[in-house]
N, C-alpha and C. Protein backbone atom coordinates (compact mmCIF):
# COMPACT_ATOMS: atom_id res chain seq x y z
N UNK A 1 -27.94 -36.25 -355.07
CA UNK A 1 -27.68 -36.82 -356.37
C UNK A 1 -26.16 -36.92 -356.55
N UNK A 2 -25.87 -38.04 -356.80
CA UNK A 2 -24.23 -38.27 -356.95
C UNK A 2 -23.86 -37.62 -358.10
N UNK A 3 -22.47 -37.43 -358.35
CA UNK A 3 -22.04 -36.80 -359.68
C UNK A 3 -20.81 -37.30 -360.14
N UNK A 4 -20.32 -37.65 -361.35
CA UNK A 4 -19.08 -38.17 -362.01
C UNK A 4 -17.90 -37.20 -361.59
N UNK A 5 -16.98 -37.29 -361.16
CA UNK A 5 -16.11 -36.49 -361.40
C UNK A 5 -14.59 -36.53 -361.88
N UNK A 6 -14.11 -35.22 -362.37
CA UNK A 6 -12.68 -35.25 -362.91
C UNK A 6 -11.80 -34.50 -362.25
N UNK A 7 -10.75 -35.09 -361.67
CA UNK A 7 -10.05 -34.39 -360.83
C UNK A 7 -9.01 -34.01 -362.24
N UNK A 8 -8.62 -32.29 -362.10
CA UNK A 8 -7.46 -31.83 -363.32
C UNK A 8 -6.81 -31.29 -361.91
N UNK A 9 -5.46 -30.07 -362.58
CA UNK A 9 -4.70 -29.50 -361.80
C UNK A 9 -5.14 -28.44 -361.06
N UNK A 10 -6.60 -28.06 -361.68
CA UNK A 10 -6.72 -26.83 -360.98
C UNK A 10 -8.07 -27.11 -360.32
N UNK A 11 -8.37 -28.26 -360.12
CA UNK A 11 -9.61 -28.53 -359.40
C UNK A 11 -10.35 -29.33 -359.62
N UNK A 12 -11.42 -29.42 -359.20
CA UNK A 12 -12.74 -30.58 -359.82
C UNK A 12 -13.65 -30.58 -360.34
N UNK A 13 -13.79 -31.10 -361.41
CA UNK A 13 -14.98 -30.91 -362.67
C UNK A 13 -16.42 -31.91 -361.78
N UNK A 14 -17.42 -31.42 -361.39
CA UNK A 14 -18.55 -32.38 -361.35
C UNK A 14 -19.51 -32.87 -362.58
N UNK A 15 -19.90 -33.52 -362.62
CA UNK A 15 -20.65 -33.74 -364.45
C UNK A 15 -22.16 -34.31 -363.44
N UNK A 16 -23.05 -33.86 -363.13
CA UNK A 16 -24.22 -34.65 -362.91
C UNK A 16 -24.89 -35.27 -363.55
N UNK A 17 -25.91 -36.51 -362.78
CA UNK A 17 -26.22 -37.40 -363.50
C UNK A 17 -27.60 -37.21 -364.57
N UNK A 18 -27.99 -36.12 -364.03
CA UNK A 18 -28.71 -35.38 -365.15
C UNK A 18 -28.28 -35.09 -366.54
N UNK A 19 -27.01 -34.37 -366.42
CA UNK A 19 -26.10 -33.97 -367.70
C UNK A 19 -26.10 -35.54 -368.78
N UNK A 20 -25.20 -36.33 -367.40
CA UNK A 20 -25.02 -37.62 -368.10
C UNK A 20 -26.57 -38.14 -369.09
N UNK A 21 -27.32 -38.53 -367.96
CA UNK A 21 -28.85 -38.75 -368.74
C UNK A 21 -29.34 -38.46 -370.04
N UNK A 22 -29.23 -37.17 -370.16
CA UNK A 22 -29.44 -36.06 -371.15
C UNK A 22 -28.84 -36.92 -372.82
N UNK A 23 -27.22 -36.48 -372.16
CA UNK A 23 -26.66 -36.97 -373.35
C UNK A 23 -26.96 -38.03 -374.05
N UNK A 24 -27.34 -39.06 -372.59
CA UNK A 24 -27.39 -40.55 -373.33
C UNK A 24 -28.90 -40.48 -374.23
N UNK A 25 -29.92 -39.74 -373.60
CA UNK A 25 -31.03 -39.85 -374.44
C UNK A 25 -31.44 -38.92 -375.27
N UNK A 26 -30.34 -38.07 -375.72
CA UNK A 26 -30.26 -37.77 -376.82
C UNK A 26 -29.61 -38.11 -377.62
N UNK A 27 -28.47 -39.03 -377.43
CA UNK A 27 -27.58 -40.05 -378.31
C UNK A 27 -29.06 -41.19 -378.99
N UNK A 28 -29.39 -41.16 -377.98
CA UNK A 28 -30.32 -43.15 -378.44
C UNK A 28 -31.46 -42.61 -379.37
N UNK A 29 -31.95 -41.46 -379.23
CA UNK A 29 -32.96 -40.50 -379.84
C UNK A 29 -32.03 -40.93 -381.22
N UNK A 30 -31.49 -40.03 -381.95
CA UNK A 30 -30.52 -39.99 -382.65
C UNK A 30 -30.62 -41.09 -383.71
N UNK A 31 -30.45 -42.03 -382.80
CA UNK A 31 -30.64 -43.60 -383.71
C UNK A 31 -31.77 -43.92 -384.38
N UNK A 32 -32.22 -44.23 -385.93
CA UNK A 32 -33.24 -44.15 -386.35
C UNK A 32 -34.20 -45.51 -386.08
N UNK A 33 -33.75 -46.10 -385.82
CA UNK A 33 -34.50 -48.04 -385.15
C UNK A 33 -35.19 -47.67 -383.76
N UNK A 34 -34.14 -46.42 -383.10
CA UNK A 34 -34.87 -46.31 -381.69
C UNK A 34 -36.17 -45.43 -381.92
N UNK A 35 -37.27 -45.77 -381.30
CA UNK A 35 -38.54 -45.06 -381.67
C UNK A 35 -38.94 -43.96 -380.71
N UNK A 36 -38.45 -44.29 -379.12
CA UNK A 36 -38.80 -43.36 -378.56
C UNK A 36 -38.06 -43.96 -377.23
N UNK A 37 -38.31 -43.06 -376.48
CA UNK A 37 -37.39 -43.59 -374.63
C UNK A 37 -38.88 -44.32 -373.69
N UNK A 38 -39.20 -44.67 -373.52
CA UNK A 38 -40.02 -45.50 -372.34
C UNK A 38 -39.39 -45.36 -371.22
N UNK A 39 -40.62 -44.19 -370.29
CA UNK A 39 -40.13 -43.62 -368.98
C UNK A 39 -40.71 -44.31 -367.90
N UNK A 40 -41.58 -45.48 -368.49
CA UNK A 40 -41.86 -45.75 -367.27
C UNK A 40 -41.01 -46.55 -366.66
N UNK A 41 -40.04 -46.95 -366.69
CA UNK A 41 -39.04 -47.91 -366.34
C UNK A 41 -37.94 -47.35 -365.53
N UNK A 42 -37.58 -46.28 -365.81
CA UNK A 42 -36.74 -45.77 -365.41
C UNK A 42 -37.15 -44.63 -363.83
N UNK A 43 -36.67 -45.52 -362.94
CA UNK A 43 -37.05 -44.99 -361.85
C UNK A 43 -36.11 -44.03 -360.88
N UNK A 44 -35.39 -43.43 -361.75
CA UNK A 44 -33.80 -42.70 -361.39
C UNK A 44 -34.71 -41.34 -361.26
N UNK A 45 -33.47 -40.37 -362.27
CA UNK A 45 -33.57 -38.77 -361.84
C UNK A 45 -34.89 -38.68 -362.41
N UNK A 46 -35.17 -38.91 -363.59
CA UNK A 46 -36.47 -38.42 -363.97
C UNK A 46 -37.85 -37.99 -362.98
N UNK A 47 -38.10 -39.20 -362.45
CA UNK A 47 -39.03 -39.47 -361.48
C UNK A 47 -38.63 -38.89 -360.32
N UNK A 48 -37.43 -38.15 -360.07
CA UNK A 48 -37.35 -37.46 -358.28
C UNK A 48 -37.46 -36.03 -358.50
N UNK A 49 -37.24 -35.76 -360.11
CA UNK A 49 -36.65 -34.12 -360.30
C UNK A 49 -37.83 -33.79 -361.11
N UNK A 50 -38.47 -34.94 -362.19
CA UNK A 50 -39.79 -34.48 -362.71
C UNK A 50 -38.99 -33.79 -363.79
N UNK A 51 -38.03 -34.29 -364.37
CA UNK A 51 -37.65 -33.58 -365.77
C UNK A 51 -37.65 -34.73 -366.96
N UNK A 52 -38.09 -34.15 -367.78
CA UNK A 52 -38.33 -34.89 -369.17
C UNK A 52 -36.84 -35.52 -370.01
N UNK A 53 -36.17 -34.83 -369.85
CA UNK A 53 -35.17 -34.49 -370.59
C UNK A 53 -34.36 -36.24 -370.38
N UNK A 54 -34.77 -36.78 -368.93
CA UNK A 54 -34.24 -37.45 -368.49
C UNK A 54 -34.97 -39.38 -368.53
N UNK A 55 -36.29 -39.13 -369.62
CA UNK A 55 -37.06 -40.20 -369.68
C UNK A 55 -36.41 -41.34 -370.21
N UNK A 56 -36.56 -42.39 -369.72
CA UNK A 56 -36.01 -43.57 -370.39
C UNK A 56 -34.70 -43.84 -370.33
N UNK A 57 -34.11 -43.32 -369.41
CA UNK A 57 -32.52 -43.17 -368.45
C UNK A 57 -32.48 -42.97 -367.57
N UNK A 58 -31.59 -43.87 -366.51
CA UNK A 58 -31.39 -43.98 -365.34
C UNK A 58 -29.82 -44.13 -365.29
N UNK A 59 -29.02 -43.47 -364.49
CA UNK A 59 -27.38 -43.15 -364.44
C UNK A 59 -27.40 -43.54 -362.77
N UNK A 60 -26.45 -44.31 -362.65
CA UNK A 60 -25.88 -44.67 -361.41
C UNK A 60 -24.72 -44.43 -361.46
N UNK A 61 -23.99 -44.21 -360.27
CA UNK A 61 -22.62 -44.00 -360.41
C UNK A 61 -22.06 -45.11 -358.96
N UNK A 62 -21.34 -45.81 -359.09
CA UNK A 62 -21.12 -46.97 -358.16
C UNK A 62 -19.61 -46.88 -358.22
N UNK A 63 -18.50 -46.43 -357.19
CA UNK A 63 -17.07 -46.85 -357.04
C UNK A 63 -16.92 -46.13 -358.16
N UNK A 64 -17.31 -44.99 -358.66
CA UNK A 64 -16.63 -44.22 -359.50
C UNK A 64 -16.83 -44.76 -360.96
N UNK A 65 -17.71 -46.14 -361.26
CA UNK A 65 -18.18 -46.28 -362.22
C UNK A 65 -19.60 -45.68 -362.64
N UNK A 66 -19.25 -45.76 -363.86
CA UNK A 66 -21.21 -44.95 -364.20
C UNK A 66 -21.81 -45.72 -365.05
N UNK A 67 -23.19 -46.15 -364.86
CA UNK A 67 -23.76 -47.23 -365.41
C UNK A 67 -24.70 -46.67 -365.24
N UNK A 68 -25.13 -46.80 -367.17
CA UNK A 68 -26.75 -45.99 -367.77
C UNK A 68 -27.40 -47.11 -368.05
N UNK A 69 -28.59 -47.19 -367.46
CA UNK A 69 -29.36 -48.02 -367.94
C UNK A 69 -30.70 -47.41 -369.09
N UNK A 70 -31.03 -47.57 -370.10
CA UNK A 70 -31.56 -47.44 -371.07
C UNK A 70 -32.62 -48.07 -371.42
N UNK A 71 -34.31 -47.34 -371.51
CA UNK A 71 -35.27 -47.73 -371.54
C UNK A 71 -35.78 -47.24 -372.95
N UNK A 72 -36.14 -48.64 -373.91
CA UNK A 72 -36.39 -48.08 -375.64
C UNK A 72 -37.34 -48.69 -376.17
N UNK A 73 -37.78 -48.29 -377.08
CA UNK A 73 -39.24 -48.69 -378.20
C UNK A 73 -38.72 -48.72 -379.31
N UNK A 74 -38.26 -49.88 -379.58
CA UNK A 74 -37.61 -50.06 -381.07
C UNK A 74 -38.90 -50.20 -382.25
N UNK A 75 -38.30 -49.75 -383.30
CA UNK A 75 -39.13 -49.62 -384.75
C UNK A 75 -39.38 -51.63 -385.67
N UNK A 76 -39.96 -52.00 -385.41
CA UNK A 76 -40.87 -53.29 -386.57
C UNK A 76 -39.74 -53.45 -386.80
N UNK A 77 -39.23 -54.52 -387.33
CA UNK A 77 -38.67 -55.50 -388.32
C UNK A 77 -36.81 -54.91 -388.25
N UNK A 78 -36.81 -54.81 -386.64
CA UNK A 78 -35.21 -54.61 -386.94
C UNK A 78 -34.61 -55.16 -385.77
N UNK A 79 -33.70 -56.05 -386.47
CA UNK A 79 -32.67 -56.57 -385.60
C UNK A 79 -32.87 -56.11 -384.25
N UNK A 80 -32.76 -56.36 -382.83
CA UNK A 80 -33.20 -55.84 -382.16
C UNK A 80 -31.29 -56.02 -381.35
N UNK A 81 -31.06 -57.12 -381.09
CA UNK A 81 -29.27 -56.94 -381.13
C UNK A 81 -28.64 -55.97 -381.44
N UNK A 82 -29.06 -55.56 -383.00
CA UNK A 82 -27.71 -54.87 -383.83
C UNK A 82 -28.27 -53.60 -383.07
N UNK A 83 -29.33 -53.37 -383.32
CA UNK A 83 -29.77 -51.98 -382.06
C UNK A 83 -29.12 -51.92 -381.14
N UNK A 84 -29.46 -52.70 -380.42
CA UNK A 84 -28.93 -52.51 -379.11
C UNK A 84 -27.15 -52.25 -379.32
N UNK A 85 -26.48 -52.88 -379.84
CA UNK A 85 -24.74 -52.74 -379.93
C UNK A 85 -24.91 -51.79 -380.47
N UNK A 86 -25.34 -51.01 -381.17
CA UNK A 86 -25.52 -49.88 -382.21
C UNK A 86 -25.63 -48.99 -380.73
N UNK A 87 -26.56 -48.61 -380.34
CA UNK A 87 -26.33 -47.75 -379.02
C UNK A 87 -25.47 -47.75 -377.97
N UNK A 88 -25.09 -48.80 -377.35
CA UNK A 88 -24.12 -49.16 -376.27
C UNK A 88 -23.11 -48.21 -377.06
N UNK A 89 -22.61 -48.70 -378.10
CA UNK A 89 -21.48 -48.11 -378.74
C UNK A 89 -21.60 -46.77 -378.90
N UNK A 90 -22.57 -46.02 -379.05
CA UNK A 90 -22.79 -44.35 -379.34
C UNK A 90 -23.04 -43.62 -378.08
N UNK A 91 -23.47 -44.53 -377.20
CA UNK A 91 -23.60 -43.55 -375.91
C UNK A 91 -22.45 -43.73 -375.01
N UNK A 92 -21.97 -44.75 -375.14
CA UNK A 92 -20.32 -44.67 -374.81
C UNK A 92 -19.50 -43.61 -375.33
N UNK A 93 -19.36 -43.31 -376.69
CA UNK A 93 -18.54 -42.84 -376.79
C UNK A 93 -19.41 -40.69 -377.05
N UNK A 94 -20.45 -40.99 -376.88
CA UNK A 94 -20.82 -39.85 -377.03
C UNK A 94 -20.48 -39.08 -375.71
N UNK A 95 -21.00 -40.05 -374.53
CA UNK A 95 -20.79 -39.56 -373.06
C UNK A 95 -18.97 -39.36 -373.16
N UNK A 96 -18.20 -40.44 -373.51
CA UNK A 96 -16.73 -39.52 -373.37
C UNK A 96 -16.74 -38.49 -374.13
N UNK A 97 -16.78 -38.52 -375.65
CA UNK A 97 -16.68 -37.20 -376.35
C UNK A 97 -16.94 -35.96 -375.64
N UNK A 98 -18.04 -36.23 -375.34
CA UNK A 98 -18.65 -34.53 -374.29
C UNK A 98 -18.24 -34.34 -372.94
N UNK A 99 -17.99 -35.69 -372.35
CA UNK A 99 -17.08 -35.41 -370.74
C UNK A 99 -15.87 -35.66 -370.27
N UNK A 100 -15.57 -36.56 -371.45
CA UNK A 100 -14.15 -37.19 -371.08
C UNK A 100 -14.50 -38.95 -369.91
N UNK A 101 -15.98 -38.66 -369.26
CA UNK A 101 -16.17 -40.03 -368.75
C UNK A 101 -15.63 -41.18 -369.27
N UNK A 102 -15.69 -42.18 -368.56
CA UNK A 102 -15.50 -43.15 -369.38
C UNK A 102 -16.76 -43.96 -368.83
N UNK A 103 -17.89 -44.29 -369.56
CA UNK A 103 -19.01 -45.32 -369.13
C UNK A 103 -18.57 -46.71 -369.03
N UNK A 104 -18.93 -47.71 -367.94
CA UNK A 104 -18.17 -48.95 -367.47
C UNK A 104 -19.38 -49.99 -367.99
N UNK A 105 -20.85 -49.10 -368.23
CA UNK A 105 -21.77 -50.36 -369.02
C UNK A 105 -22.91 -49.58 -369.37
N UNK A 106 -23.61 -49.70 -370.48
CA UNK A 106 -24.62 -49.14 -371.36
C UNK A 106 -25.11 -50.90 -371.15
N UNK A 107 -26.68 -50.63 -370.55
CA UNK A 107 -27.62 -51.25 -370.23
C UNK A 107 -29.03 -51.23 -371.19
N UNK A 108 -29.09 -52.10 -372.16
CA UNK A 108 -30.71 -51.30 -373.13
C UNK A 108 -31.60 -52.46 -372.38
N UNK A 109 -32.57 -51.93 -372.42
CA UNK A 109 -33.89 -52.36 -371.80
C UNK A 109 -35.01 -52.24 -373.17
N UNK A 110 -35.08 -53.11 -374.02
CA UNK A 110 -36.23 -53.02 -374.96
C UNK A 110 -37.89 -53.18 -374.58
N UNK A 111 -38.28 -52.13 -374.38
CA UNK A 111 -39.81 -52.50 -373.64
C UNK A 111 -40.35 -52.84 -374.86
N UNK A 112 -40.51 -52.32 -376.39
CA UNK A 112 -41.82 -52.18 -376.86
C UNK A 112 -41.25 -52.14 -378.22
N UNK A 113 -41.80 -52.87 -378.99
CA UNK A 113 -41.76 -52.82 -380.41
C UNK A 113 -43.00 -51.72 -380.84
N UNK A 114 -42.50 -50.86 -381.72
CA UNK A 114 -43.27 -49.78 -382.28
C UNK A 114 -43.93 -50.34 -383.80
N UNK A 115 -44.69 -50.34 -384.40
CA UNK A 115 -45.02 -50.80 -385.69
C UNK A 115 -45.92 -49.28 -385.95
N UNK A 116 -45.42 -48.99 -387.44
CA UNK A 116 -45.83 -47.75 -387.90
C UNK A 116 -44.47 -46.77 -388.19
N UNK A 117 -44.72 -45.97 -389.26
CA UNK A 117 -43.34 -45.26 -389.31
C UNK A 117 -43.24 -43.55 -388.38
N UNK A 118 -44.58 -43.40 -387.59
CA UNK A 118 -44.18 -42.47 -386.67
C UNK A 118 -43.36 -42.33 -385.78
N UNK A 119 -42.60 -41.43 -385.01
CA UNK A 119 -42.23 -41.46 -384.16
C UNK A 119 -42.49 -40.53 -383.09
């Protein structure tokens, strides 16, 4: 499993792509339009490690870029755009806030319109 890293003065920070995952789908959680993560799409860590935590996100890391791709069930009668920029923008900056990363592309994948106010 590849891992992000930060070279400082006193060594090297690894951030795995699990960690990364995590954050992002608990950032998109977060969002009240997003209804839930749709795992079947996401054929990354989830599916090799069998952890939940990681459903409906897939993290690549390519030339030192990291690119999340994002699998979602948006809620009835909402913009489905403004969603989507609405997340790109929060998991960007959520993933720097907590790692200092810098994400090079937030990918949403809308599988499924949800109708009903459960989640």
């Amino acid at each position: 499993m590849a891992a992000a890293e930060i070279k400082t003065s006193l060594g090297i920070i690894s951030i795995s792509e699990q960690v990364l995952a995590t954050i992002a789908r608990d950032t998109a959680l977060q969002i009240n339009e997003v209804m839930s993560m749709d795992g079947r799409y996401s054929h990354g860590i989830s599916s090799v490690i069998g952890d939940g935590d990681a459903e409906g996100v897939r993290v690549s890391i390519r030339n030192k870029n990291v690119i999340i791709d994002l699998y979602i069930c948006v809620k009835h009668g909402m913009r489905i755009p403004a969603v989507a920029l609405q997340l790109q923008e929060a998991v960007k900056e959520d993933i720097f806030q907590y790692t200092g990363i810098t994400v090079a592309e937030v990918n949403v994948n809308v599988q499924q319109i949800v109708f009903g106010a459960a989640r």
